[in-house]
PDB file of N, CA and C in Angstrom:
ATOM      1  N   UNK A   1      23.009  -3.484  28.665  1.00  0.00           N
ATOM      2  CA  UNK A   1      22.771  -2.232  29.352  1.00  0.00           C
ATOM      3  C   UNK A   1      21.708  -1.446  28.583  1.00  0.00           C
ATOM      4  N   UNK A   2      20.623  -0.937  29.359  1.00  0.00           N
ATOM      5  CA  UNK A   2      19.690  -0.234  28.691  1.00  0.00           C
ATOM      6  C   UNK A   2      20.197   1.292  29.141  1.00  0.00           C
ATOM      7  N   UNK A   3      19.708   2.296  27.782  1.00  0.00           N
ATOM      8  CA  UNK A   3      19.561   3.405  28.096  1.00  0.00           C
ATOM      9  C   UNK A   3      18.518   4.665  28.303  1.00  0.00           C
ATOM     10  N   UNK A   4      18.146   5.019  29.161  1.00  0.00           N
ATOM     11  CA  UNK A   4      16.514   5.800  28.809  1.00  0.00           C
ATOM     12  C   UNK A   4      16.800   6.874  28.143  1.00  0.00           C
ATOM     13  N   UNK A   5      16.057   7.188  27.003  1.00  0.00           N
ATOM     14  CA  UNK A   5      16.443   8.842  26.160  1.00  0.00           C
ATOM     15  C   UNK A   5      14.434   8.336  25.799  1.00  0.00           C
ATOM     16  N   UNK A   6      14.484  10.031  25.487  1.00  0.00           N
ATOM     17  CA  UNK A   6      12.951  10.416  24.741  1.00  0.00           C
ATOM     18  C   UNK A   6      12.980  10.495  23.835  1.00  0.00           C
ATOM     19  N   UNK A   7      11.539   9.939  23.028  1.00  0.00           N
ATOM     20  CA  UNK A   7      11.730   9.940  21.695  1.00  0.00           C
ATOM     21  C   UNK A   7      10.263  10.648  21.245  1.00  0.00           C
ATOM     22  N   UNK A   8       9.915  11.067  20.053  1.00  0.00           N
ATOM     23  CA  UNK A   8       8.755  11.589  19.254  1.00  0.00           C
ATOM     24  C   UNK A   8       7.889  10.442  18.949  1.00  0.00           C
ATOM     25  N   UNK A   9       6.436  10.480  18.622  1.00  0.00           N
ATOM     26  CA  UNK A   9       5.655   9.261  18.052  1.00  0.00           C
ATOM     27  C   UNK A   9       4.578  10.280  17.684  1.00  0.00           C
ATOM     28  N   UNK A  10       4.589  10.307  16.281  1.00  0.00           N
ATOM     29  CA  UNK A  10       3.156  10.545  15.878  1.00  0.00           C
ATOM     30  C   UNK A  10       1.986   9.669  16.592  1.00  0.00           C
ATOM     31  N   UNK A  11       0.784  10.361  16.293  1.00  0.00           N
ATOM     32  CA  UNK A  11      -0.049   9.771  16.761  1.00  0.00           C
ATOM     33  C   UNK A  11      -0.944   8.414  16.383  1.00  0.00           C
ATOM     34  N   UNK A  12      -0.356   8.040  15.476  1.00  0.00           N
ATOM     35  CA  UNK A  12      -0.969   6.649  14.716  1.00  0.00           C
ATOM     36  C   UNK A  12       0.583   5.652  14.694  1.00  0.00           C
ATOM     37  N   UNK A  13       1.986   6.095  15.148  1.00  0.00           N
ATOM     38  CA  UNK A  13       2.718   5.199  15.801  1.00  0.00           C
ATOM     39  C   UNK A  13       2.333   4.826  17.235  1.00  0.00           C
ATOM     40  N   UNK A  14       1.536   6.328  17.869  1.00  0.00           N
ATOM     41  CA  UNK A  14       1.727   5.705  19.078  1.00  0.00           C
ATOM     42  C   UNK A  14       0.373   4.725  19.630  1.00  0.00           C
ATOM     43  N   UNK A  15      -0.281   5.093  18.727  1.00  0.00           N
ATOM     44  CA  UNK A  15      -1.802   4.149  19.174  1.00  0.00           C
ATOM     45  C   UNK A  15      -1.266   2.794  18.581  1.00  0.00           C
ATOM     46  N   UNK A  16      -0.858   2.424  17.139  1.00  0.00           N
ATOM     47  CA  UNK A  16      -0.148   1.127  17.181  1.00  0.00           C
ATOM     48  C   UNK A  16       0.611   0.322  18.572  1.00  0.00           C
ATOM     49  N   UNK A  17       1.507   1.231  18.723  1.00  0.00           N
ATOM     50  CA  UNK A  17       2.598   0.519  19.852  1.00  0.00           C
ATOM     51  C   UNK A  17       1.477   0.309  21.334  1.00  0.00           C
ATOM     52  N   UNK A  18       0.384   1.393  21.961  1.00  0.00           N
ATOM     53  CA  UNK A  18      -0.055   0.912  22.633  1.00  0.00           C
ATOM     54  C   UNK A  18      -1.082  -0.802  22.394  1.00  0.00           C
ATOM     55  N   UNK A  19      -1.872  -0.120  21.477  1.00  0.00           N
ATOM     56  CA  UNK A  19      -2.195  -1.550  20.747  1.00  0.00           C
ATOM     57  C   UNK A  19      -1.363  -2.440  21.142  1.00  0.00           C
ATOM     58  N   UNK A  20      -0.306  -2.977  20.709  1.00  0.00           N
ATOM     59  CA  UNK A  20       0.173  -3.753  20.640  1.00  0.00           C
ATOM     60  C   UNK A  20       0.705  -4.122  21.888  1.00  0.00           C
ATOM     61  N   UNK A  21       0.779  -3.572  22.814  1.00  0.00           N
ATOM     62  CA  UNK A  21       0.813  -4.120  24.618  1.00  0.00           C
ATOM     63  C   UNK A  21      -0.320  -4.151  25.232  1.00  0.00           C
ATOM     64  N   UNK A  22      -1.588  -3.633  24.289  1.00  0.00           N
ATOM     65  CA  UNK A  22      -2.999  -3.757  25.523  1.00  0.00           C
ATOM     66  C   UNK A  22      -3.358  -5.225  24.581  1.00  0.00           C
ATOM     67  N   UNK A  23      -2.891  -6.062  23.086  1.00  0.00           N
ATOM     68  CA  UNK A  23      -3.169  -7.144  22.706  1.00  0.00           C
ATOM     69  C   UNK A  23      -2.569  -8.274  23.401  1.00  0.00           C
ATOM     70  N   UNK A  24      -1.184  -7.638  24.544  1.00  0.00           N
ATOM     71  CA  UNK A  24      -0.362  -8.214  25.038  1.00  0.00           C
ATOM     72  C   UNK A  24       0.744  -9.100  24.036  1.00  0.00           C
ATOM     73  N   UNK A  25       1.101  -8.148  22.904  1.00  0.00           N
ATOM     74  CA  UNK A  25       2.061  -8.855  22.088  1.00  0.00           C
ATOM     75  C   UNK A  25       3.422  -8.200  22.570  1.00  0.00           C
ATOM     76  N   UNK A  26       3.517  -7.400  23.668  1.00  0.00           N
ATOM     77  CA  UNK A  26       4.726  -6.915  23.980  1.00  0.00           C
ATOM     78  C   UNK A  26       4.303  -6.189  25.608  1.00  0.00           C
ATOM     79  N   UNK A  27       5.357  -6.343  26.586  1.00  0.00           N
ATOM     80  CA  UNK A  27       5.191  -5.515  27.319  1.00  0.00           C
ATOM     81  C   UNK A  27       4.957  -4.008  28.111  1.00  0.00           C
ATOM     82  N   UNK A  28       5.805  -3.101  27.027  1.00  0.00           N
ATOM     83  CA  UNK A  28       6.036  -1.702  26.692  1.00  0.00           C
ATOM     84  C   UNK A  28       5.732  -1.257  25.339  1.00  0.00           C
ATOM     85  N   UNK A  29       6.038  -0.366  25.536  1.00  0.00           N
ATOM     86  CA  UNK A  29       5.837   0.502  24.269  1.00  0.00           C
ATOM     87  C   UNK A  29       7.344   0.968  23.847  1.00  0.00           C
ATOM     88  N   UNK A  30       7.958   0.719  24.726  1.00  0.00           N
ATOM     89  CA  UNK A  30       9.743   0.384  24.637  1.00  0.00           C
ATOM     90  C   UNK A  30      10.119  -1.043  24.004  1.00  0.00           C
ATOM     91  N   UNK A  31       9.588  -2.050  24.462  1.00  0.00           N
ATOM     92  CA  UNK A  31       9.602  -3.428  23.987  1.00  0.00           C
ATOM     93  C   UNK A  31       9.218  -3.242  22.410  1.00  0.00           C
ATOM     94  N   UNK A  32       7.965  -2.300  22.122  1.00  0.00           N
ATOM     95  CA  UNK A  32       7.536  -2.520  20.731  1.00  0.00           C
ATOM     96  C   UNK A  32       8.767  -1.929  19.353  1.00  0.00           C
ATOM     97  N   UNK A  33       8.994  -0.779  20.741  1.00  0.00           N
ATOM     98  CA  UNK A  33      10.040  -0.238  19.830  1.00  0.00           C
ATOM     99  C   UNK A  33      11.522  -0.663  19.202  1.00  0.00           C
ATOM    100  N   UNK A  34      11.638  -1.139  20.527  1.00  0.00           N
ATOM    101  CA  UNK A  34      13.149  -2.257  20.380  1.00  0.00           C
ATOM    102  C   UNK A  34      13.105  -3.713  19.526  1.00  0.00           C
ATOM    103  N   UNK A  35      11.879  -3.747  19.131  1.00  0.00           N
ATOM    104  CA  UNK A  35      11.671  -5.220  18.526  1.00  0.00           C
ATOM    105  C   UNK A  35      11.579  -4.793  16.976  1.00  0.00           C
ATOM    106  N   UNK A  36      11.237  -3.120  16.695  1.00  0.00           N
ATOM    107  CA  UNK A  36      11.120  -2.681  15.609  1.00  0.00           C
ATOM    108  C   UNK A  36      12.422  -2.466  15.053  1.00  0.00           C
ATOM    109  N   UNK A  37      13.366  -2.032  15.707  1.00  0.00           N
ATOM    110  CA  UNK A  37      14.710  -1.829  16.022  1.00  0.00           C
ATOM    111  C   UNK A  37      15.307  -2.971  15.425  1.00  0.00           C
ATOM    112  N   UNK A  38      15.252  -3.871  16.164  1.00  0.00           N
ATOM    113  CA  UNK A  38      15.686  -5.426  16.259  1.00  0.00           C
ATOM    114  C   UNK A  38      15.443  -5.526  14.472  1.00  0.00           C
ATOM    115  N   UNK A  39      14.366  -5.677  14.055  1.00  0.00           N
ATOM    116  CA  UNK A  39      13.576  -6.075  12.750  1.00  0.00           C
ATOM    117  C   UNK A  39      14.522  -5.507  11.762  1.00  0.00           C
ATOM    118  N   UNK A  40      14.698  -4.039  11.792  1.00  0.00           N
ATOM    119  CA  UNK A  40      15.474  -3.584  11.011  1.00  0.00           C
ATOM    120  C   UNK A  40      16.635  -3.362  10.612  1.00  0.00           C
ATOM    121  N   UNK A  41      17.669  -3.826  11.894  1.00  0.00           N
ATOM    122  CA  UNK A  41      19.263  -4.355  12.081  1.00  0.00           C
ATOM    123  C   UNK A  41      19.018  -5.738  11.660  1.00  0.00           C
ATOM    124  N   UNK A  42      17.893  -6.936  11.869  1.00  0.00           N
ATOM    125  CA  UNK A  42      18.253  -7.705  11.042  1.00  0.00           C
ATOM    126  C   UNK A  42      18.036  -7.855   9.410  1.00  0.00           C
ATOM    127  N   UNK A  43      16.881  -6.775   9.164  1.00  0.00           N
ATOM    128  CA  UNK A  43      17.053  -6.845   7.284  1.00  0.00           C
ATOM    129  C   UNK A  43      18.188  -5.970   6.976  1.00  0.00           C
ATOM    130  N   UNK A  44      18.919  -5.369   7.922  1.00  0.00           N
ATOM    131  CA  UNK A  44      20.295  -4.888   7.152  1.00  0.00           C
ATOM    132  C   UNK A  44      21.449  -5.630   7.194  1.00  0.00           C
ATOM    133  N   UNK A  45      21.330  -6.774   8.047  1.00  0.00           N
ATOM    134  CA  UNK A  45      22.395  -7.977   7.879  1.00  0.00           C
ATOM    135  C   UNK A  45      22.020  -9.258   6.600  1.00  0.00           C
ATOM    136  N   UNK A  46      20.390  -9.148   6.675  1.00  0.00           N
ATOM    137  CA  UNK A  46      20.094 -10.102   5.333  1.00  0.00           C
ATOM    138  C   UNK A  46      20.449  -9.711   3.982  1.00  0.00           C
ATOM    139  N   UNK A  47      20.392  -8.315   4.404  1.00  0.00           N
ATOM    140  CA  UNK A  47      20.370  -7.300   3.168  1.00  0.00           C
ATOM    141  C   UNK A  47      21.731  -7.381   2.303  1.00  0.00           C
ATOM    142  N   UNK A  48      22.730  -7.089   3.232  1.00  0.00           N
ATOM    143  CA  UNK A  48      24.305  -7.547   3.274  1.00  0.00           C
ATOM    144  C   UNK A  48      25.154  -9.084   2.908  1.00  0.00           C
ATOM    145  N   UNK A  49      23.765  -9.613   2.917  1.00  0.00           N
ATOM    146  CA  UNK A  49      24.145 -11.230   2.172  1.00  0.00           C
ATOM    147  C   UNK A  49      23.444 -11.462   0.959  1.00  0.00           C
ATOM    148  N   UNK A  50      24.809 -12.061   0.184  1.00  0.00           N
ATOM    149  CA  UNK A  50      25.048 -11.817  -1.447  1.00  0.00           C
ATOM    150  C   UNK A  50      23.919 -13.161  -1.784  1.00  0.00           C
ATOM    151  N   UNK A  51      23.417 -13.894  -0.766  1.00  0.00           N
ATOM    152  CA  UNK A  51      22.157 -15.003  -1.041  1.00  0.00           C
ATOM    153  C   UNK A  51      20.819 -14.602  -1.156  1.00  0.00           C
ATOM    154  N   UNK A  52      20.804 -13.407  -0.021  1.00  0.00           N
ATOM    155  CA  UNK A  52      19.705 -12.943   0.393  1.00  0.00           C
ATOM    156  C   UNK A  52      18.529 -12.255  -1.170  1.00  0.00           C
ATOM    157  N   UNK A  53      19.546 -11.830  -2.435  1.00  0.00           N
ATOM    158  CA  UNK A  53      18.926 -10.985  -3.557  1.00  0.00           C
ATOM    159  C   UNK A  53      18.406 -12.483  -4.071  1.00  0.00           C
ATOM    160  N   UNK A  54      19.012 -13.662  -4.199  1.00  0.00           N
ATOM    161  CA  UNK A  54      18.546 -14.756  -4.687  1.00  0.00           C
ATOM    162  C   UNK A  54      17.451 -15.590  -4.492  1.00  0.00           C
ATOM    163  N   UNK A  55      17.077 -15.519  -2.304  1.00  0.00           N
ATOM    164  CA  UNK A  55      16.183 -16.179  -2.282  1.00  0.00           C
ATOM    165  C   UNK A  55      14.954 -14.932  -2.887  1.00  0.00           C
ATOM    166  N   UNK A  56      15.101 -13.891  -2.703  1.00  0.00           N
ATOM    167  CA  UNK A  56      13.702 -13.230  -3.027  1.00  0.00           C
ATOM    168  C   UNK A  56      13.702 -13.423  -4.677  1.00  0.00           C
ATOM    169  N   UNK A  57      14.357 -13.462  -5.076  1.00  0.00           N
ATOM    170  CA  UNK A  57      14.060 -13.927  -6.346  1.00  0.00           C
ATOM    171  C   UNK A  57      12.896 -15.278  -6.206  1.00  0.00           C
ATOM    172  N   UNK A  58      13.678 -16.452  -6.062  1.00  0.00           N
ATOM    173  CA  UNK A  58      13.084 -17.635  -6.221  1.00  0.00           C
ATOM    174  C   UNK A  58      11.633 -17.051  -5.078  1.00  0.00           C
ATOM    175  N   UNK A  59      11.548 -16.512  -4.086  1.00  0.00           N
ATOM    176  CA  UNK A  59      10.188 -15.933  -3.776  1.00  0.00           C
ATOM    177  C   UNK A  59       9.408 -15.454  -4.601  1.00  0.00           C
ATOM    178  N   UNK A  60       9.384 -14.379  -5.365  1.00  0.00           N
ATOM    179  CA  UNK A  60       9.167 -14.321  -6.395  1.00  0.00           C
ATOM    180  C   UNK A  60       8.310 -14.487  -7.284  1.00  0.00           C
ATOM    181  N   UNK A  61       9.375 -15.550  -7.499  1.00  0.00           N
ATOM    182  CA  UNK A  61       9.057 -16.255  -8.497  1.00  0.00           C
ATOM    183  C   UNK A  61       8.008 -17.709  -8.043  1.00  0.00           C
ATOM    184  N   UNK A  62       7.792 -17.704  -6.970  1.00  0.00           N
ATOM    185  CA  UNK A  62       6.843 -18.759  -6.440  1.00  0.00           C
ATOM    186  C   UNK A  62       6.036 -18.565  -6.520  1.00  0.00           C
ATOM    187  N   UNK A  63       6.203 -17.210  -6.322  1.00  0.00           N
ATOM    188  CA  UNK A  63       4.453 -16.734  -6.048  1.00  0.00           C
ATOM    189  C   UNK A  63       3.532 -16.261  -7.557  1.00  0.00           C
ATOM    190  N   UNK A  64       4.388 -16.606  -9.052  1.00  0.00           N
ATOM    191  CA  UNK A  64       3.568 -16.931  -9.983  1.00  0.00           C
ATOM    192  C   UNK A  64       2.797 -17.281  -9.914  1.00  0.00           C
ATOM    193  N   UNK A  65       1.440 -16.970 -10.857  1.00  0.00           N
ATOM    194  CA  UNK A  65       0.932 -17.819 -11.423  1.00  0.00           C
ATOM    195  C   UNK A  65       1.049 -19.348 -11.852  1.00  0.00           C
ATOM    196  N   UNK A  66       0.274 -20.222 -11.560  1.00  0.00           N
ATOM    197  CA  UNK A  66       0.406 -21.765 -12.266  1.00  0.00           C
ATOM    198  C   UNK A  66       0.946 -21.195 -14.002  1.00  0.00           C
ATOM    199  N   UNK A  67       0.185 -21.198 -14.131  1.00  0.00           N
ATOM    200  CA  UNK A  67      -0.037 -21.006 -15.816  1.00  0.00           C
ATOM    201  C   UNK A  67       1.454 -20.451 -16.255  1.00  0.00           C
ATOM    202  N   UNK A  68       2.319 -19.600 -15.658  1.00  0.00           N
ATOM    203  CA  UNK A  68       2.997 -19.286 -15.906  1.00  0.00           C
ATOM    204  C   UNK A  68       4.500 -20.230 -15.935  1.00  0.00           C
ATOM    205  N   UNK A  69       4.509 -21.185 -14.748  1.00  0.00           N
ATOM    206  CA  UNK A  69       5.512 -21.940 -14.297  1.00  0.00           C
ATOM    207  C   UNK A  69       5.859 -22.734 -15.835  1.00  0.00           C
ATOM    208  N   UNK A  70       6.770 -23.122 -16.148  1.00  0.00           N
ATOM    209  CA  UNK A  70       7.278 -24.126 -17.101  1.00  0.00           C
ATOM    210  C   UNK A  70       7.698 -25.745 -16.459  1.00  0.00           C
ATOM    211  N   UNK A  71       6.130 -26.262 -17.436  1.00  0.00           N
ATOM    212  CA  UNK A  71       6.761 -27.563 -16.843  1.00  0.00           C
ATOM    213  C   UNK A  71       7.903 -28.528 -17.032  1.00  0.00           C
ATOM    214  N   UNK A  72       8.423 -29.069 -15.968  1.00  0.00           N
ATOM    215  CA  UNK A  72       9.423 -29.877 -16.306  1.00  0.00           C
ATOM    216  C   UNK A  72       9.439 -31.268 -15.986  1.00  0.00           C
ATOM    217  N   UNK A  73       9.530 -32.457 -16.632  1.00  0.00           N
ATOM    218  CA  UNK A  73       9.578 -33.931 -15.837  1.00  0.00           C
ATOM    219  C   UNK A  73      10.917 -34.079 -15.420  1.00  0.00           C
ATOM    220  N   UNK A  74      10.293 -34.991 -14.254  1.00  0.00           N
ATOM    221  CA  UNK A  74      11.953 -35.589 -13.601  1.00  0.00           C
ATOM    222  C   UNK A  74      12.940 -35.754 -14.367  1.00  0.00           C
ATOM    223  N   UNK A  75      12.137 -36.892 -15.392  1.00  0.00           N
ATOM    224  CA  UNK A  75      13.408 -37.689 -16.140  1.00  0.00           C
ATOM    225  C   UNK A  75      14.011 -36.971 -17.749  1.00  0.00           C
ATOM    226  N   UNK A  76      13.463 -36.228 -18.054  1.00  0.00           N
ATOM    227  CA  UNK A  76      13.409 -35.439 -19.092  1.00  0.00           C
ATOM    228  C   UNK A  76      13.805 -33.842 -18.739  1.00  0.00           C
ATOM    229  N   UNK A  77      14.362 -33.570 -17.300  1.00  0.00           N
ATOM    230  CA  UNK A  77      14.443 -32.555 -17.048  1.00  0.00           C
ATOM    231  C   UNK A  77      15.515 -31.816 -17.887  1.00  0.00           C
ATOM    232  N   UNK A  78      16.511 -32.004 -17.661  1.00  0.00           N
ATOM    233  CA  UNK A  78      17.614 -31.903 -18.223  1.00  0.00           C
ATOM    234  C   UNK A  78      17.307 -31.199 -19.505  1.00  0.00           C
ATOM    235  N   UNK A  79      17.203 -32.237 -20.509  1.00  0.00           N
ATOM    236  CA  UNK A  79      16.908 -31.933 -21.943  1.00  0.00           C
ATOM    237  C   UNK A  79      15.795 -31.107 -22.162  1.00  0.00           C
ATOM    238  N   UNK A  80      14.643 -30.746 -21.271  1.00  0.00           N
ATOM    239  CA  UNK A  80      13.483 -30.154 -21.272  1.00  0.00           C
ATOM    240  C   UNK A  80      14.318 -28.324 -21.317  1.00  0.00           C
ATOM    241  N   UNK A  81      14.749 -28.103 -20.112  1.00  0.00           N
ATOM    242  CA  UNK A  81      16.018 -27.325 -19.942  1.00  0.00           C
ATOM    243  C   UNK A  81      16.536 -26.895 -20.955  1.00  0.00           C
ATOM    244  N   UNK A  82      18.037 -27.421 -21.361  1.00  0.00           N
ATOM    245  CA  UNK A  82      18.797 -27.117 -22.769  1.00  0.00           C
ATOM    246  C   UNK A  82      18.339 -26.852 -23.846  1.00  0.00           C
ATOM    247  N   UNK A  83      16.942 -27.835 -24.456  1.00  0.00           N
ATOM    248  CA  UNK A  83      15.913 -27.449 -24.975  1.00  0.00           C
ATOM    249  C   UNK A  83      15.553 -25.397 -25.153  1.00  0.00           C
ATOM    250  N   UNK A  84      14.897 -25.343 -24.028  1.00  0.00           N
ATOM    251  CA  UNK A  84      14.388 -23.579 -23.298  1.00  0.00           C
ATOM    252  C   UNK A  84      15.743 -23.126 -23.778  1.00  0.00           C
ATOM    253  N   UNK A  85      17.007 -23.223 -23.376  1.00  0.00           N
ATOM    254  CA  UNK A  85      18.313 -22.289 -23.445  1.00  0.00           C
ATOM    255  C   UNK A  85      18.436 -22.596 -25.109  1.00  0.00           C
ATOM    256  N   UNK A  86      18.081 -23.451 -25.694  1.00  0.00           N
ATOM    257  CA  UNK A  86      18.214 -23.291 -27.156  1.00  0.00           C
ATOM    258  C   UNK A  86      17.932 -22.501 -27.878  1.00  0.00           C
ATOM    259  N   UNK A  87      16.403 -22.673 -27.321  1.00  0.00           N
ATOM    260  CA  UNK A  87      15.373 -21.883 -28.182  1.00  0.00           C
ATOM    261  C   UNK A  87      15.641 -19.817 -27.723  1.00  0.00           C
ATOM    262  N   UNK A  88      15.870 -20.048 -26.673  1.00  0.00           N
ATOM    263  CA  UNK A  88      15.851 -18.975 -26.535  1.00  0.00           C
ATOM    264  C   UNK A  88      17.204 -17.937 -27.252  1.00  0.00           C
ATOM    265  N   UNK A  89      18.418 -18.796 -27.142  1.00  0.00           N
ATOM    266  CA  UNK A  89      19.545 -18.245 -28.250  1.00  0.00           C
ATOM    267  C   UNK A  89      19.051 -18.087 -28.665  1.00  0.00           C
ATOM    268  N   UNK A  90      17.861 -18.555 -29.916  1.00  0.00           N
ATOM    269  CA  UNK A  90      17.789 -18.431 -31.623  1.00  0.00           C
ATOM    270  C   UNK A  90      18.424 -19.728 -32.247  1.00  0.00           C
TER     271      UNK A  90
END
C-alpha cells in the first residue's frame, strides 16, 4: 500500500532526483526517493549484523597498499603466522 504525504527537497536534492529520472534510472522522483529509503533500511539491517563490522574490516584492509600486505606461502603458512604472533609478544 502506498501513501501520498509532501515532503521538502532542497534544491540540489531536487535537481539530483530529477536527474536521475530524465537519465531514466528511475521513474519518479518518488521512485528515487523510495530507493533512497530502501538503501538506508538496508544498511541498518547490515549494520545490525555482528559480521557486517568484520567484512569492512577485511575491506579495508584490501584495499592496502601491496607493500604493506605480509607475505605468506601456502606451505609455510602456518609457521610464517605463529612466527608474526611471536615476534610480536616479545
Amino acid at each position: 500500500m502506498t501513501v501520498k504525504i509532501a515532503i521538502e527537497l532542497d534544491e540540489t536534492h531536487r535537481e539530483f532526483a530529477e536527474k536521475m529520472v530524465a537519465d531514466g534510472f528511475y521513474p519518479s522522483v518518488s521512485s528515487v526517493i523510495q530507493a533512497g529509503i530502501e538503501q538506508m533500511m538496508q544498511n541498518d539491517t547490515v549494520a545490525a549484523d555482528p559480521l557486517a563490522g568484520m567484512a569492512d574490516e577485511i575491506r579495508r584492509r584490501m584495499e592496502l597498499p601491496k607493500d604493506q600486505w605480509i607475505p605468506l606461502e601456502g606451505d609455510t603458512m602456518f609457521d610464517d603466522i605463529r612466527a608474526l604472533i611471536r615476534a610480536k609478544r616479545g
